[in-house]
N, C-alpha and C. Protein backbone atom coordinates (compact mmCIF):
# COMPACT_ATOMS: atom_id res chain seq x y z
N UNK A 1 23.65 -13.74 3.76
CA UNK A 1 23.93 -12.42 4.29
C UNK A 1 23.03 -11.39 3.60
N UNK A 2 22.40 -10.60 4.34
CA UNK A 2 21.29 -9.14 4.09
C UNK A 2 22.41 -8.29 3.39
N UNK A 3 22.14 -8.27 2.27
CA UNK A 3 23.51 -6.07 1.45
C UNK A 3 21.75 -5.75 2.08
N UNK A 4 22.46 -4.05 2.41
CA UNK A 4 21.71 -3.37 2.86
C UNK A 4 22.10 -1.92 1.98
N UNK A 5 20.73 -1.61 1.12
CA UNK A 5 20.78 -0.93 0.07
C UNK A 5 20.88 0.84 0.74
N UNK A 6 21.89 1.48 0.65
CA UNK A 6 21.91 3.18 0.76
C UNK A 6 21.64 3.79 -0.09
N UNK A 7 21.62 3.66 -1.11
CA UNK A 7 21.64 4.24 -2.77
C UNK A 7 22.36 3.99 -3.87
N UNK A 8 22.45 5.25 -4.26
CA UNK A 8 22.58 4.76 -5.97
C UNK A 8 24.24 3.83 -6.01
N UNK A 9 24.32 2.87 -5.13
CA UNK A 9 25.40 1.63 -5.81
C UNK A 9 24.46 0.68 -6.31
N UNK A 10 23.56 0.54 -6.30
CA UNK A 10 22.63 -0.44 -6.99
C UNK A 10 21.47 0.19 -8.36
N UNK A 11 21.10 -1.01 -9.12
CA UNK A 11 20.32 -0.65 -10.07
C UNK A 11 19.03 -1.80 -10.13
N UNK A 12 17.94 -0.83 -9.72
CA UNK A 12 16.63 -1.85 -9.89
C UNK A 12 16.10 -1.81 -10.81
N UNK A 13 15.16 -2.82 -11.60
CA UNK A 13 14.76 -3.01 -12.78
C UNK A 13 13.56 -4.16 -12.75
N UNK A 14 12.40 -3.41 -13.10
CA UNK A 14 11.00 -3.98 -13.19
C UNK A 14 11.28 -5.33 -14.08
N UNK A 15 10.60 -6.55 -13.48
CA UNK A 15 10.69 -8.02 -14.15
C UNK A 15 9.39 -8.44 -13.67
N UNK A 16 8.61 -8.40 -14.56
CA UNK A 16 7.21 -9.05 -14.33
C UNK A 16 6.06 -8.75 -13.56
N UNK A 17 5.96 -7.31 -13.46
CA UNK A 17 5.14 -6.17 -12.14
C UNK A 17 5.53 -6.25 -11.42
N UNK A 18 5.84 -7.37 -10.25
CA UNK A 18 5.93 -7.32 -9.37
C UNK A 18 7.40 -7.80 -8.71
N UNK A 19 8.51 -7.85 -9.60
CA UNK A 19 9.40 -8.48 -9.47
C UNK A 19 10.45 -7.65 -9.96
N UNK A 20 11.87 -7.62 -9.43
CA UNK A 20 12.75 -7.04 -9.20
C UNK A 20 14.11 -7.20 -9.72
N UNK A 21 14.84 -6.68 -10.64
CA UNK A 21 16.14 -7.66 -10.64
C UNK A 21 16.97 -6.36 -10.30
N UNK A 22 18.71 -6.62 -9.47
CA UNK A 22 19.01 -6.30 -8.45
C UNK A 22 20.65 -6.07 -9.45
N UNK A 23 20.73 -4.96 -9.56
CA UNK A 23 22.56 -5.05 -10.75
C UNK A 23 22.91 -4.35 -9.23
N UNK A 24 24.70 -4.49 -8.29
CA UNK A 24 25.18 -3.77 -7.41
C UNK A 24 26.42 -3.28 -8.43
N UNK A 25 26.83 -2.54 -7.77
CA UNK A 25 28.17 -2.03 -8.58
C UNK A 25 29.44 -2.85 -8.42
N UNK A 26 29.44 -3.73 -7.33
CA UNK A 26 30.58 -4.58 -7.29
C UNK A 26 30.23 -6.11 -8.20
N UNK A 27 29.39 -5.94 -8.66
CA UNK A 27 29.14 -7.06 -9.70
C UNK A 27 27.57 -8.06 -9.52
N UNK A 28 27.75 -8.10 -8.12
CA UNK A 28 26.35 -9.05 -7.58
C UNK A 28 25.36 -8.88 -8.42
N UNK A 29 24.40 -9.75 -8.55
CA UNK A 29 23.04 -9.81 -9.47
C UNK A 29 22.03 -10.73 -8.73
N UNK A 30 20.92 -9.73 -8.63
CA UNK A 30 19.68 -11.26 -8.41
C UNK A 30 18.82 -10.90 -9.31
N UNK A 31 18.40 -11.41 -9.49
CA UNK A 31 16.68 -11.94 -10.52
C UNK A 31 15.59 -11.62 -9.87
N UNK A 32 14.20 -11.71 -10.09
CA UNK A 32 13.17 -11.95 -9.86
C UNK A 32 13.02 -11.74 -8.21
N UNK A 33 13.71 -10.48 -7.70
CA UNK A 33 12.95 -10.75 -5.85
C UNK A 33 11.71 -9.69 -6.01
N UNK A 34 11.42 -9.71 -4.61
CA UNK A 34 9.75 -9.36 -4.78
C UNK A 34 10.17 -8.29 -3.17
N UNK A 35 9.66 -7.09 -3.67
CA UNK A 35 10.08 -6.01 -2.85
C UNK A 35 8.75 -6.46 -1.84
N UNK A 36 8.95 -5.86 -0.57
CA UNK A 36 8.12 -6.13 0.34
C UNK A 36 7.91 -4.74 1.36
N UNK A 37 6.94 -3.73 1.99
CA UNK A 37 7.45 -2.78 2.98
C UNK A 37 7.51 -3.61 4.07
N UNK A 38 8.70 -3.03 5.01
CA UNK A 38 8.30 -3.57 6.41
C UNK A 38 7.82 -2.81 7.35
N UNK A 39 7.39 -1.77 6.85
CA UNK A 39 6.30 -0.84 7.42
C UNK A 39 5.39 -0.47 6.73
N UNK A 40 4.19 -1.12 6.19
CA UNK A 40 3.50 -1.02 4.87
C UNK A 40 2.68 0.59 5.19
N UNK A 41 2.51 0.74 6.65
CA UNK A 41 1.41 1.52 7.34
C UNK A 41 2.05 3.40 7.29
N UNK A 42 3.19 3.10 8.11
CA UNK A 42 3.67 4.48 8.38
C UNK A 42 5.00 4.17 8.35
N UNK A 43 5.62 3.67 7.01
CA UNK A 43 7.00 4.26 6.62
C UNK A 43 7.15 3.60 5.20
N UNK A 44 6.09 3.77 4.06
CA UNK A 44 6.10 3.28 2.95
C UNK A 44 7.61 3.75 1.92
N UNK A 45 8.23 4.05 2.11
CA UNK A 45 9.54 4.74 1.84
C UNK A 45 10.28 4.13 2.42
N UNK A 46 10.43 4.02 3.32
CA UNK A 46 11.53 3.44 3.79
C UNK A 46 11.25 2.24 4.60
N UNK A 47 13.22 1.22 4.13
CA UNK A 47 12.90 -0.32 5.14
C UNK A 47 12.35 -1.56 4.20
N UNK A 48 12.54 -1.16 2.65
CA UNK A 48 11.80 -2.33 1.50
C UNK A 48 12.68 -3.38 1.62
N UNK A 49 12.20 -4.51 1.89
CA UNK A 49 12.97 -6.23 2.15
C UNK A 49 12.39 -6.65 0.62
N UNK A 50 13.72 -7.07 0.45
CA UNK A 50 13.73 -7.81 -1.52
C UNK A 50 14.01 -9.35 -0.76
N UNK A 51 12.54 -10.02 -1.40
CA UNK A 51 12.80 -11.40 -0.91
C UNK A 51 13.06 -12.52 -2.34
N UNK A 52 13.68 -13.46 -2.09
CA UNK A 52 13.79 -14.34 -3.34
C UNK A 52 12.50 -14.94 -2.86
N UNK A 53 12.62 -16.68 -4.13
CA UNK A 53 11.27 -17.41 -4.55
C UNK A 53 11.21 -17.91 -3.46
N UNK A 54 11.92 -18.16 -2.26
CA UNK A 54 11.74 -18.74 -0.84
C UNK A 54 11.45 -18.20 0.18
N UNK A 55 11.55 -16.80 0.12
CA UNK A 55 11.14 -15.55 0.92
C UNK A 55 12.12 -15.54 1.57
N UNK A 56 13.24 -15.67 1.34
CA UNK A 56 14.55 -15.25 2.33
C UNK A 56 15.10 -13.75 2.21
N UNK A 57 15.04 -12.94 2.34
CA UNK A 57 15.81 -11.05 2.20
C UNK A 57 17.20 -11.36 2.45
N UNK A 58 17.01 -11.09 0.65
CA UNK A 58 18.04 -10.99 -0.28
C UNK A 58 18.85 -9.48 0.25
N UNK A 59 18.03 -8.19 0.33
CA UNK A 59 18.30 -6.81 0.51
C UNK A 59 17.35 -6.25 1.08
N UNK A 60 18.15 -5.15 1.60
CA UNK A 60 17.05 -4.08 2.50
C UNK A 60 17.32 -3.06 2.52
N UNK A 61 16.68 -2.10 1.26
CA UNK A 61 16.63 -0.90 0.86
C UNK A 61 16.39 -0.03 2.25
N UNK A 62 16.76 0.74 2.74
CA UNK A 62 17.22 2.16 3.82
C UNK A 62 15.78 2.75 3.51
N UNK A 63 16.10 3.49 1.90
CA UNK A 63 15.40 4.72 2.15
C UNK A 63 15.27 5.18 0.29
N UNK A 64 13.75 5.00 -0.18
CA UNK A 64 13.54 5.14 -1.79
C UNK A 64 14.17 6.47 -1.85
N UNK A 65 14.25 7.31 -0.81
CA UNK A 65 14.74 8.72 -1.71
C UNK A 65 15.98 9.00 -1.85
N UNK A 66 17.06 8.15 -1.43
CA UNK A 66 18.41 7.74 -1.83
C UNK A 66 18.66 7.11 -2.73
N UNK A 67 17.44 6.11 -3.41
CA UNK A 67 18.45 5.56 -5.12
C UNK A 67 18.13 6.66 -5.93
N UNK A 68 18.54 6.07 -7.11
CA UNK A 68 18.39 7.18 -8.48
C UNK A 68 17.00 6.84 -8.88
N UNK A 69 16.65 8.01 -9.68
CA UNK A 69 15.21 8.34 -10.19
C UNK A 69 14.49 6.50 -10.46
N UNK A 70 15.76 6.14 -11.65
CA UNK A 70 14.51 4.61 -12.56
C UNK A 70 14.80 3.96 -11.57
N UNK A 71 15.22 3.88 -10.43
CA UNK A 71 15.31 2.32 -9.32
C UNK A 71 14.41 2.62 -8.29
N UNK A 72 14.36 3.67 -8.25
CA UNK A 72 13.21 4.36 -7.26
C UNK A 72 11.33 4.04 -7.63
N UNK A 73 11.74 4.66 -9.18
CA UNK A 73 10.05 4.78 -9.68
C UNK A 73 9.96 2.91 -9.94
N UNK A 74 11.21 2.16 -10.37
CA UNK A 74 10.82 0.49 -10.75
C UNK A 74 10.73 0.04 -9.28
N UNK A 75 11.01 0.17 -7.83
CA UNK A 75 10.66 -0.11 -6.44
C UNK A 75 9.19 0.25 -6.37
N UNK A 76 8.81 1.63 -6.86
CA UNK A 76 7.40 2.07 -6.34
C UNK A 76 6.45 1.78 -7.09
N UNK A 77 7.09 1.25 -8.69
CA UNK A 77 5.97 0.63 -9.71
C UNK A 77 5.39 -0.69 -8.98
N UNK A 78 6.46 -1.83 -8.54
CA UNK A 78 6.13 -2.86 -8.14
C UNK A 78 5.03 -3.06 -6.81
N UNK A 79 5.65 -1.68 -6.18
CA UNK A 79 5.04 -1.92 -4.31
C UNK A 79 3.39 -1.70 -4.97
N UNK A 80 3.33 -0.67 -5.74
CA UNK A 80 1.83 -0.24 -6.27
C UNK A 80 1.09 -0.90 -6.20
N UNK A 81 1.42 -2.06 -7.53
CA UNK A 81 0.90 -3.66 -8.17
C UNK A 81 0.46 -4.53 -6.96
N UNK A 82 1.55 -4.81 -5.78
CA UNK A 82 1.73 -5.62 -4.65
C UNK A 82 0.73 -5.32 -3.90
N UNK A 83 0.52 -3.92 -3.55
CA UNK A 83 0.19 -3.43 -2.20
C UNK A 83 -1.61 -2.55 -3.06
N UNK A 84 -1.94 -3.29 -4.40
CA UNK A 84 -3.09 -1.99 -4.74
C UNK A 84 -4.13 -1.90 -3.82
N UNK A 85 -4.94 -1.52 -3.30
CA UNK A 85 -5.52 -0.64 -2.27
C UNK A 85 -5.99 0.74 -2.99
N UNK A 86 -7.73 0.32 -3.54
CA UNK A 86 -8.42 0.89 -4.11
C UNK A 86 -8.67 2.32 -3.00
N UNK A 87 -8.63 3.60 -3.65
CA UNK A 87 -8.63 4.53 -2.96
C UNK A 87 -10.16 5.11 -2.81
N UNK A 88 -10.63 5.48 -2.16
CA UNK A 88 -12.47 5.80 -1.62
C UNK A 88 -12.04 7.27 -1.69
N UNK A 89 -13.22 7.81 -2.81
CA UNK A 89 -13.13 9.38 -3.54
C UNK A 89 -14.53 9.60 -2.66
N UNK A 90 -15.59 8.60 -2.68
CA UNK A 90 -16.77 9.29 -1.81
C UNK A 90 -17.53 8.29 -1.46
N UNK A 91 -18.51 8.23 -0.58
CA UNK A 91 -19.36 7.56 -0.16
C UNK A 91 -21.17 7.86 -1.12
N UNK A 92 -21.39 6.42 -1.61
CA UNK A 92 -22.83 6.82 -2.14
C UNK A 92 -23.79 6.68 -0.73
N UNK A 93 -23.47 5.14 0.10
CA UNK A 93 -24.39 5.05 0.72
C UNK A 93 -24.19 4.10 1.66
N UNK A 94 -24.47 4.21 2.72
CA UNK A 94 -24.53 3.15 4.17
C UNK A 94 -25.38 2.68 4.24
N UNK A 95 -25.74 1.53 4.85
CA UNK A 95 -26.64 1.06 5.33
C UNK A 95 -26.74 -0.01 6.10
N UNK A 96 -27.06 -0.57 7.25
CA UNK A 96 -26.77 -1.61 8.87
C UNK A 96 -28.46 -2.34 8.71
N UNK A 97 -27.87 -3.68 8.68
CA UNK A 97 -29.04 -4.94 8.85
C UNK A 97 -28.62 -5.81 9.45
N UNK A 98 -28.90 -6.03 10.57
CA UNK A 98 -28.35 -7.03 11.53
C UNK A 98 -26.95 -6.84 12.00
N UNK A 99 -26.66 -5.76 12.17
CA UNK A 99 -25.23 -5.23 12.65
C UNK A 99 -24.24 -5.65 11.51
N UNK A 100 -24.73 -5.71 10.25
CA UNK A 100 -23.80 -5.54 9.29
C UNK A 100 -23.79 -4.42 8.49
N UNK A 101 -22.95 -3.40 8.13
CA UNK A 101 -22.97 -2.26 7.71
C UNK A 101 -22.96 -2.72 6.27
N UNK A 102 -23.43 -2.32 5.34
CA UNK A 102 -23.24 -2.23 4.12
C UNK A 102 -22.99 -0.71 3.32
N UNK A 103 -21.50 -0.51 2.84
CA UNK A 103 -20.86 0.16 2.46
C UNK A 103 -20.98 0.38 0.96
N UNK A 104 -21.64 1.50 -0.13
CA UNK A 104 -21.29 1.82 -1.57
C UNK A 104 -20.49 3.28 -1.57
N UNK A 105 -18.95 3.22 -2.51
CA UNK A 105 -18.53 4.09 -2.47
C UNK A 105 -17.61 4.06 -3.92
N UNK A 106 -17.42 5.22 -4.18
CA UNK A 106 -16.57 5.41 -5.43
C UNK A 106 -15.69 5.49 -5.81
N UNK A 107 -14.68 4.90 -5.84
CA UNK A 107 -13.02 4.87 -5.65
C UNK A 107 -12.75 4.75 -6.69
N UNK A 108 -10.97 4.91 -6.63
CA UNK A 108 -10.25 5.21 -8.51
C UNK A 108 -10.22 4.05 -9.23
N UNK A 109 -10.92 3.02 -8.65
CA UNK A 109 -11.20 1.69 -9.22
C UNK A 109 -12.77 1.33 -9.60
N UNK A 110 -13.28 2.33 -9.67
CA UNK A 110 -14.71 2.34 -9.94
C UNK A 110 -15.78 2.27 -8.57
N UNK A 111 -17.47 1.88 -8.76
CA UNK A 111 -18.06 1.81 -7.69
C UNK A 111 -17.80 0.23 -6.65
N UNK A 112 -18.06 0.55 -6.22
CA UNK A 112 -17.31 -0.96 -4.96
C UNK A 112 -19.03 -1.24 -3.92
N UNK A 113 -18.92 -1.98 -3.55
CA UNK A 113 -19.99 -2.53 -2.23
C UNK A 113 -19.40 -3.05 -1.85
N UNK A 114 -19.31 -2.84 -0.59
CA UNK A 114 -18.70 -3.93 0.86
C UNK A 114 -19.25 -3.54 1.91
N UNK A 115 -19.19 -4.84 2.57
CA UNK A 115 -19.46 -4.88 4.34
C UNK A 115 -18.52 -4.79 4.96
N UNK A 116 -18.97 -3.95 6.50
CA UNK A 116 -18.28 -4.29 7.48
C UNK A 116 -18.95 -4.95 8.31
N UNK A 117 -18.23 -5.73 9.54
CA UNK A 117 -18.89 -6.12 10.34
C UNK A 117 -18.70 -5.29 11.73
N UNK A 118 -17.97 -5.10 11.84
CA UNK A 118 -17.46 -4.12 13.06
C UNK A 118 -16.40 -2.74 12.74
N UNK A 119 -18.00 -1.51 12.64
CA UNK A 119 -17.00 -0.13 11.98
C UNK A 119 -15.77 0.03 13.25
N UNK A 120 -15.80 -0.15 14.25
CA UNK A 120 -14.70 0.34 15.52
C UNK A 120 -13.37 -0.40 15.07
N UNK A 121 -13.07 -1.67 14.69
CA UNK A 121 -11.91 -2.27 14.38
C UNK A 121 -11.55 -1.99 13.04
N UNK A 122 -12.96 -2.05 12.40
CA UNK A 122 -12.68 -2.39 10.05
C UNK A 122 -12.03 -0.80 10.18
N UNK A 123 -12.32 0.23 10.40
CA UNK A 123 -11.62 2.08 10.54
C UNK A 123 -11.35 2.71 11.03
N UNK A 124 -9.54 2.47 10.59
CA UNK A 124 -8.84 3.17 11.06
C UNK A 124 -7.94 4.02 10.67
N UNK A 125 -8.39 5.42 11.48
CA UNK A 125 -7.73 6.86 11.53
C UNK A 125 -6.57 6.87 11.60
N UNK A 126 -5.46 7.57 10.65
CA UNK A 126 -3.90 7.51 10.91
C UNK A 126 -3.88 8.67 11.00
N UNK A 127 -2.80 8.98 12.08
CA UNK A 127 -1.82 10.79 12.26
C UNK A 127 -1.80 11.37 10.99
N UNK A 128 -1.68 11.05 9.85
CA UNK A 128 -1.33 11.79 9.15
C UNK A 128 -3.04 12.46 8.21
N UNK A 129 -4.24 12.04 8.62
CA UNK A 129 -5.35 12.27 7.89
C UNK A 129 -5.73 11.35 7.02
N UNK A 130 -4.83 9.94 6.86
CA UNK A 130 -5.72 8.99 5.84
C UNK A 130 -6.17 8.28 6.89
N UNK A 131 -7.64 7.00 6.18
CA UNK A 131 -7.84 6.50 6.70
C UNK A 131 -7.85 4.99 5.88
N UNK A 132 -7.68 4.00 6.73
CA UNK A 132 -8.08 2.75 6.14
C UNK A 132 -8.79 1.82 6.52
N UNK A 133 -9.87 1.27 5.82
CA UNK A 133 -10.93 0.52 5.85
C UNK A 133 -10.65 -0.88 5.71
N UNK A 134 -10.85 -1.60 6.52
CA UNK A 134 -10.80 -3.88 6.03
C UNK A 134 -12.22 -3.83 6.12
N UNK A 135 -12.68 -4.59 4.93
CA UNK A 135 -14.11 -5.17 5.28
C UNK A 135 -14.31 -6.50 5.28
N UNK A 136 -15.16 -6.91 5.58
CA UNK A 136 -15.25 -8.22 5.90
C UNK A 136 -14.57 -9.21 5.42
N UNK A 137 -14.10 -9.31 4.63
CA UNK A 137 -13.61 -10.28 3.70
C UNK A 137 -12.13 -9.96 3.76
N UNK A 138 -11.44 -8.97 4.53
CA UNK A 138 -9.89 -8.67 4.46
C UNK A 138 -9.76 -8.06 3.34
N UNK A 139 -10.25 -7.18 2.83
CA UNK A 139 -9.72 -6.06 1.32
C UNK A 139 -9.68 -4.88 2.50
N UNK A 140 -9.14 -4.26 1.91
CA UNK A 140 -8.35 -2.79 2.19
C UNK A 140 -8.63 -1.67 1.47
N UNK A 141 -9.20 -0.92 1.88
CA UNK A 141 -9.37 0.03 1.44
C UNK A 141 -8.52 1.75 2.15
N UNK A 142 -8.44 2.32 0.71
CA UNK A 142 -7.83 3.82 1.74
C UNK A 142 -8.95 5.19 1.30
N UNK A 143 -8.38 6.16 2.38
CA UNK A 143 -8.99 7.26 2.03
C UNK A 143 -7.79 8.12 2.05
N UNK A 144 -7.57 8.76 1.05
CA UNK A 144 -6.05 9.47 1.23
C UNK A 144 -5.92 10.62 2.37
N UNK A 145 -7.07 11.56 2.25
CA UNK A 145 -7.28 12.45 3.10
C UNK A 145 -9.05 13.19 3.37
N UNK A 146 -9.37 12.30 4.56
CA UNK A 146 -10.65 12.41 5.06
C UNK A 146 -10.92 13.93 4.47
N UNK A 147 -9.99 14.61 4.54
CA UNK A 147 -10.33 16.36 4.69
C UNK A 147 -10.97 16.57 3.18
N UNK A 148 -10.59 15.95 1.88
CA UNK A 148 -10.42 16.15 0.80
C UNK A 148 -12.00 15.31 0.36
N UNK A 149 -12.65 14.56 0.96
CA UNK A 149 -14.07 14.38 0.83
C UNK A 149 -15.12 15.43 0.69
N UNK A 150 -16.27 14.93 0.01
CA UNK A 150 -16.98 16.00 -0.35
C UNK A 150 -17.90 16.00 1.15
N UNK A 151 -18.60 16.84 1.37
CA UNK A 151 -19.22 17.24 2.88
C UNK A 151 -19.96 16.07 3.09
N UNK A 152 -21.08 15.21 2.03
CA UNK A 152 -21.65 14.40 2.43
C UNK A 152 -20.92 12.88 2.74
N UNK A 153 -20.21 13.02 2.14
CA UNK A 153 -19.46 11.90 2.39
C UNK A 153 -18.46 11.82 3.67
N UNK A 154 -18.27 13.00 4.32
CA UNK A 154 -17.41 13.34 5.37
C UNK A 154 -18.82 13.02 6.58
N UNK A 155 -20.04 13.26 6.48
CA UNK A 155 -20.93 13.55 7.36
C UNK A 155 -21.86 11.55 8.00
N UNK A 156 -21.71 11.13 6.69
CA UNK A 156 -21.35 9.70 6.14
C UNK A 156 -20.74 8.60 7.14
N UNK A 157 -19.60 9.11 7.23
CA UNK A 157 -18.51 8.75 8.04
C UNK A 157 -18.03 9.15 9.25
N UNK A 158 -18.50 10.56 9.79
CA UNK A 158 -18.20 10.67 10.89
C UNK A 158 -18.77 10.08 11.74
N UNK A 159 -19.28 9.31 12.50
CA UNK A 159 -20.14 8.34 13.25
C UNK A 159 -19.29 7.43 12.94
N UNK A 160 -18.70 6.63 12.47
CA UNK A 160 -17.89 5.66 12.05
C UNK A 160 -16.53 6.22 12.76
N UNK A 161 -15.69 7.17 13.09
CA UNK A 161 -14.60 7.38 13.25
C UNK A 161 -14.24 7.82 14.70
C-alpha cells in the first residue's frame, strides 16, 4: 500500500546522498528509499515517489512546501545529487561539421564541450523561460533563464530556438 505524504506527520532524513529514511508519526519506518519526481520537467515540487531497493513506491509526497523545513531541504538535497543537471551560464562557442553542432559553454560545473546532433529535438524551450539541452550522448543540460544570458550568448542561441 502507497501512505501518501501531506506534511509535517512525517520526518525525512538524508542516508547516503541520495537516499532517504522515512520516521511517520504513527510509528512506520523505512530505510534507504530513493526519492524520485514524477514530474521531473514542470512540477519539481510536487508528486516525489520514495521507491525501495526494488523500485516499488513506498510513498508519495503531495507537495515539498507542506513538510517541515529539515524534510523538505533532506528531499531537495537528495533530488539535487539524483537529478544534477549542470547549469549553462554562457556560450563560448558553436560550431556544425557534418551536421554535427559542436557546443563550448560555461556552466556552474566548469567549461563543458558537447555535441548535438539535431538542435530542433536536443532544445527545448519551457513556459516558464528555462531551457534544456540533451546532447548526443543523453546528458542534460539547463539554462535557468535564457533572459539572464549575456547578449552574446543569447545571439548564439537564438537560431537554435
Amino acid at each position: 500500500m502507497i501512505r501518501y505524504i501531506e506534511g509535517p506527520e512525517v520526518r525525512l532524513t538524508v542516508n547516503d546522498a541520495i537516499f532517504l529514511d522515512v520516521d511517520f508519526a504513527d510509528g512506520d519506518h523505512f530505510d534507504m528509499l530513493e526519492p524520485h519526481c514524477l514530474f521531473p520537467i514542470s512540477g519539481r515540487n510536487k508528486y516525489i515517489a520514495l521507491l525501495d531497493s526494488e523500485g516499488e513506491q513506498m510513498a508519495i509526497i503531495r507537495d515539498l512546501d507542506q513538510l517541515m523545513p529539515e524534510s523538505k531541504e533532506a528531499v531537495e538535497s537528495c533530488l539535487r545529487e539524483y537529478y544534477m543537471m549542470p547549469r549553462i551560464k554562457r556560450f563560448i562557442n558553436m560550431s556544425e561539421k557534418f551536421k554535427i553542432w559542436m557546443w563550448t559553454c560555461e556552466t556552474d560545473r566548469g567549461i563543458i564541450t558537447f555535441e548535438i546532433r539535431n538542435h530542433i529535438t536536443a532544445v527545448k524551450p519551457l513556459y516558464d523561460g528555462r531551457i534544456l539541452i540533451k546532447d548526443g550522448n543523453d546528458n542534460r543540460y539547463e539554462i535557468p533563464d535564457i533572459n539572464k544570458l549575456d547578449k552574446k550568448s543569447r545571439k548564439m542561441l537564438a537560431p537554435k530556438i
